[in-house]
Protein backbone atom coordinates (compact mmCIF):
# COMPACT_ATOMS: atom_id res chain seq x y z
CA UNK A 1 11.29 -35.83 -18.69
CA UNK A 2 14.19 -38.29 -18.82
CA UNK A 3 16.65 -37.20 -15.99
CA UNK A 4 18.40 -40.36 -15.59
CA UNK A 5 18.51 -43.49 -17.74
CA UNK A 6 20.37 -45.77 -14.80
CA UNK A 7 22.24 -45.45 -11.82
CA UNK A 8 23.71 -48.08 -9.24
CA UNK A 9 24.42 -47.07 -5.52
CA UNK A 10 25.91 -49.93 -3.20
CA UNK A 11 23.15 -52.47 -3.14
CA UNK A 12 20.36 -50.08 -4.64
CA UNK A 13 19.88 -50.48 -8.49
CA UNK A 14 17.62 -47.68 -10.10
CA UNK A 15 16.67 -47.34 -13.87
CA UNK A 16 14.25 -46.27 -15.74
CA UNK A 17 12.71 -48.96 -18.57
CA UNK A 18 10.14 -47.20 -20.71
CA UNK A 19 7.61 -45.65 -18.79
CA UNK A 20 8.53 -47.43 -15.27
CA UNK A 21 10.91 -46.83 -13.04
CA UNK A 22 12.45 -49.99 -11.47
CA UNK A 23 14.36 -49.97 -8.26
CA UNK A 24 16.17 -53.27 -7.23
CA UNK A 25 18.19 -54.39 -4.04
CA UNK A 26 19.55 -57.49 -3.71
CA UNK A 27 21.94 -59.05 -1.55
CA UNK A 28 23.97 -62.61 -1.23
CA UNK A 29 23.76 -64.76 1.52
CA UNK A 30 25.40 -63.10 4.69
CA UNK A 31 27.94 -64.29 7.18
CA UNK A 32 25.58 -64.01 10.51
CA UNK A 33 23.30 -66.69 9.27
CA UNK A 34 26.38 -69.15 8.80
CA UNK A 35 27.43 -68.09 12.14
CA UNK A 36 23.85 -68.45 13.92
CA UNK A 37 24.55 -72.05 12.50
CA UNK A 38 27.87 -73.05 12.96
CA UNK A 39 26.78 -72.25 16.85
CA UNK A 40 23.36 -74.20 16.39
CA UNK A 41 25.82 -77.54 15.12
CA UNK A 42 28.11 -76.41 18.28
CA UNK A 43 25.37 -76.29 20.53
CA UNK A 44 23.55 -79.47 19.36
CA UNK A 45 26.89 -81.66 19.26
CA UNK A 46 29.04 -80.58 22.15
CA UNK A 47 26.82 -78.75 24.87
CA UNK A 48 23.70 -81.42 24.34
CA UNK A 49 24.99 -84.76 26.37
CA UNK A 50 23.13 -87.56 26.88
CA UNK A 51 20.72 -87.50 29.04
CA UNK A 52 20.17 -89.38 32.59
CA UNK A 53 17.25 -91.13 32.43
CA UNK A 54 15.56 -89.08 35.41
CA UNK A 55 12.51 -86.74 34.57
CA UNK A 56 14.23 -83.63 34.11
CA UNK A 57 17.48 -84.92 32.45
CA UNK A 58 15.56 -86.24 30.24
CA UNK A 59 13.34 -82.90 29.75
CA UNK A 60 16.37 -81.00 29.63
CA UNK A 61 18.30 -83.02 27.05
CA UNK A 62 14.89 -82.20 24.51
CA UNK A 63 14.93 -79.05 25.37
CA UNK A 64 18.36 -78.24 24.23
CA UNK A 65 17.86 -80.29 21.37
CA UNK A 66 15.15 -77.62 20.39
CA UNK A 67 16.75 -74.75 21.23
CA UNK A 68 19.37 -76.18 18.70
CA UNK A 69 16.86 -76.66 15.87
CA UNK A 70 15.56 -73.73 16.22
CA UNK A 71 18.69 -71.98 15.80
CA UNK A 72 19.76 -73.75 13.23
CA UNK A 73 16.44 -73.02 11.35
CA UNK A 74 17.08 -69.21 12.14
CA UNK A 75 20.52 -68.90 10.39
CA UNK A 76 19.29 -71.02 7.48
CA UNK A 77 16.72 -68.61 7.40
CA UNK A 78 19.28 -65.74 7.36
CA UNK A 79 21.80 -67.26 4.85
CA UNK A 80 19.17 -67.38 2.15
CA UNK A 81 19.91 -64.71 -0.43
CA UNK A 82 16.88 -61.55 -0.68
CA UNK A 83 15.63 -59.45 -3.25
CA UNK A 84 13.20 -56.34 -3.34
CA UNK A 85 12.25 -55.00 -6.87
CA UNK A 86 9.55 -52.32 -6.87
CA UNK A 87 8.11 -51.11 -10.28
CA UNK A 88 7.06 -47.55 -10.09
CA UNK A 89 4.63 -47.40 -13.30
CA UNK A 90 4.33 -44.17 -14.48
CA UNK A 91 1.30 -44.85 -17.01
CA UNK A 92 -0.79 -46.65 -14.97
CA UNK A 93 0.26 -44.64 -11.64
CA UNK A 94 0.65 -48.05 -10.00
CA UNK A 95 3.63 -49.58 -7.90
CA UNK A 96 4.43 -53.17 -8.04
CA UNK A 97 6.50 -54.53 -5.08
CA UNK A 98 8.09 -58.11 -5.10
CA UNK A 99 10.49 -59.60 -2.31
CA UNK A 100 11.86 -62.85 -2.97
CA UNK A 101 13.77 -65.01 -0.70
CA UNK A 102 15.68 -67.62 -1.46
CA UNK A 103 16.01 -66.86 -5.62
CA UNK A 104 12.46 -67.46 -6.35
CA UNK A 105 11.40 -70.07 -3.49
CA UNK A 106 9.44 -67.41 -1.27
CA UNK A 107 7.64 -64.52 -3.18
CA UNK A 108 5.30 -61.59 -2.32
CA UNK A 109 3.62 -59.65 -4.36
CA UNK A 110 1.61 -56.54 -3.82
CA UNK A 111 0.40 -53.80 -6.31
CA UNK A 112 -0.42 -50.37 -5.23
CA UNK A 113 -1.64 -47.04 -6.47
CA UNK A 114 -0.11 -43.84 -6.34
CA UNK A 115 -3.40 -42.48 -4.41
CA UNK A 116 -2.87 -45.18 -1.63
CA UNK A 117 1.14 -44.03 -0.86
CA UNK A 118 1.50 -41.62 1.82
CA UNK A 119 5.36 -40.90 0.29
CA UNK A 120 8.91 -42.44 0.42
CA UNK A 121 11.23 -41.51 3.50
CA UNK A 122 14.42 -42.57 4.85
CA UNK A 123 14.10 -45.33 8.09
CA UNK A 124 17.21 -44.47 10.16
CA UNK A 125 17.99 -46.77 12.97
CA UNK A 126 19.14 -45.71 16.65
CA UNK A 127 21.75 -48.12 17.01
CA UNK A 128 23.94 -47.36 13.86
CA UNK A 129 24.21 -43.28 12.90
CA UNK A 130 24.68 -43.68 9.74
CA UNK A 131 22.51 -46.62 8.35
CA UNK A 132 19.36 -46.06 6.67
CA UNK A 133 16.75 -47.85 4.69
CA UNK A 134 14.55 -46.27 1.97
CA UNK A 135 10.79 -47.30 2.74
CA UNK A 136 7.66 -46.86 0.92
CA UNK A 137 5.00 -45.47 3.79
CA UNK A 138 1.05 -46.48 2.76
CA UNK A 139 -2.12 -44.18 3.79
CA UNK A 140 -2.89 -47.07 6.08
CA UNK A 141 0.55 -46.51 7.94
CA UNK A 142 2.09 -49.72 7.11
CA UNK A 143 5.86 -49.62 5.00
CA UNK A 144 7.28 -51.18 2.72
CA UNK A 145 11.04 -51.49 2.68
CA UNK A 146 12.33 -50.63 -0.67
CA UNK A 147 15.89 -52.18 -0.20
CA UNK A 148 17.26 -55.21 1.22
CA UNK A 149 19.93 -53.74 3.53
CA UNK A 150 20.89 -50.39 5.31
CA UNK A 151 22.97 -47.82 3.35
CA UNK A 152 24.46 -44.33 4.15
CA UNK A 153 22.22 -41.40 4.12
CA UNK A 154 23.43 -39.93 0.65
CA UNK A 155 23.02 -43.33 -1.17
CA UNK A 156 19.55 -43.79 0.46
CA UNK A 157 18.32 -40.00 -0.21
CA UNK A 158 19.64 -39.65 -4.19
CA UNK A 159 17.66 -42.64 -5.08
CA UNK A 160 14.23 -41.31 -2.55
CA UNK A 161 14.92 -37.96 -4.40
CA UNK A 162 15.42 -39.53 -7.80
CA UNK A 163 12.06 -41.72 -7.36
CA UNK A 164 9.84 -38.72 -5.78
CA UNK A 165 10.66 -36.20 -8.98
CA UNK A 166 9.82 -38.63 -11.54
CA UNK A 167 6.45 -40.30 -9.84
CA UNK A 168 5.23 -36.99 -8.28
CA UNK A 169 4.95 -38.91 -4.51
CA UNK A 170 5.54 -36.95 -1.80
CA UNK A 171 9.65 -37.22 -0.21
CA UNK A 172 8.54 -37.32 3.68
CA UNK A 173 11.88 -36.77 5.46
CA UNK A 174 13.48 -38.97 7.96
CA UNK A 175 12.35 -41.05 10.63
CA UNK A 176 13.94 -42.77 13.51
CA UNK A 177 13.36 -46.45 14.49
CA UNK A 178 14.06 -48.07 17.51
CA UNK A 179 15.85 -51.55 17.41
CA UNK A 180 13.71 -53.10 20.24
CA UNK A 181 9.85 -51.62 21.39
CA UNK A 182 8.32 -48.36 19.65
């Protein structure tokens, strides 16, 4: 049953390679984290003076100086580019999820089988109506995100779809997330 052979929608590669289905989502670095830095350099060179030499000048001055690094650390952090490849095997009835960050420098693997998925669904989020996330949701309870950055609800549910009628796993719907609390 070979219903597609590949497809590519926005960030969200799908294809099928023997018996495996491979879905891949990568994306470059991203303007926010050179942003988050540019006002970490700001913030370190122009609103950090030199301190007094008093007790809490002094305490003050260091903790800018942290707040600075920290920030700067952050939109490093967020520059770096990210990829998500999961490897839906259809002999072995196994799933293989990578993410990478930073081309290679940070990797996680994790291998599942089919028995331990609960099913694929769509992660909406509160704060942006149309912007969804395909996710990977474990007996456990825990997810897996399945794509490195939001997409619109038709890109998102043609590749869940497209997955679910090949592997079999269950297509559980949507679900809402919050951007702050539960």
């Amino acid at each position: 049953m070979d219903t597609f052979a590949y497809m590519i929608q926005s960030d969200l590669r799908l294809e099928r390679q023997g018996n495996a289905l491979i879905l891949q989502s990568k994306h470059n670095p991203r303007w926010l984290g050179a942003l988050v830095m540019g006002f970490a350099l700001f913030f370190l060179f122009k609103l950090c003076n030199v301190p007094d030499q008093s007790g809490f000048g002094l305490l003050v001055y260091w903790f800018s100086v942290a707040i600075g690094v920290a920030f700067f650390g952050i939109g490093v952090f967020l520059s770096l580019p990210r990829e998500v490849t999961t490897t839906f095997d259809l002999d072995s009835h196994r799933v293989v999820h990578l993410v990478s960050i930073g081309r290679g420098r940070y990797e996680r693997r994790r291998t599942y089988a089919f028995a331990e998925i609960l099913g694929l669904r769509l992660n909406g989020y509160a704060a942006e109506p149309d912007s969804y996330i395909p996710v990977m949701t474990l007996l456990n309870g825990e997810t897996r995100w399945l794509s490195t950055a939001n997409a619109s609800f038709l890109i998102c549910e043609t590749t869940i779809e497209a997955i679910c009628a090949e592997t079999g796993l269950q297509k559980l719907g949507v679900g809402r997330q919050r951007l702050w609390g539960s």
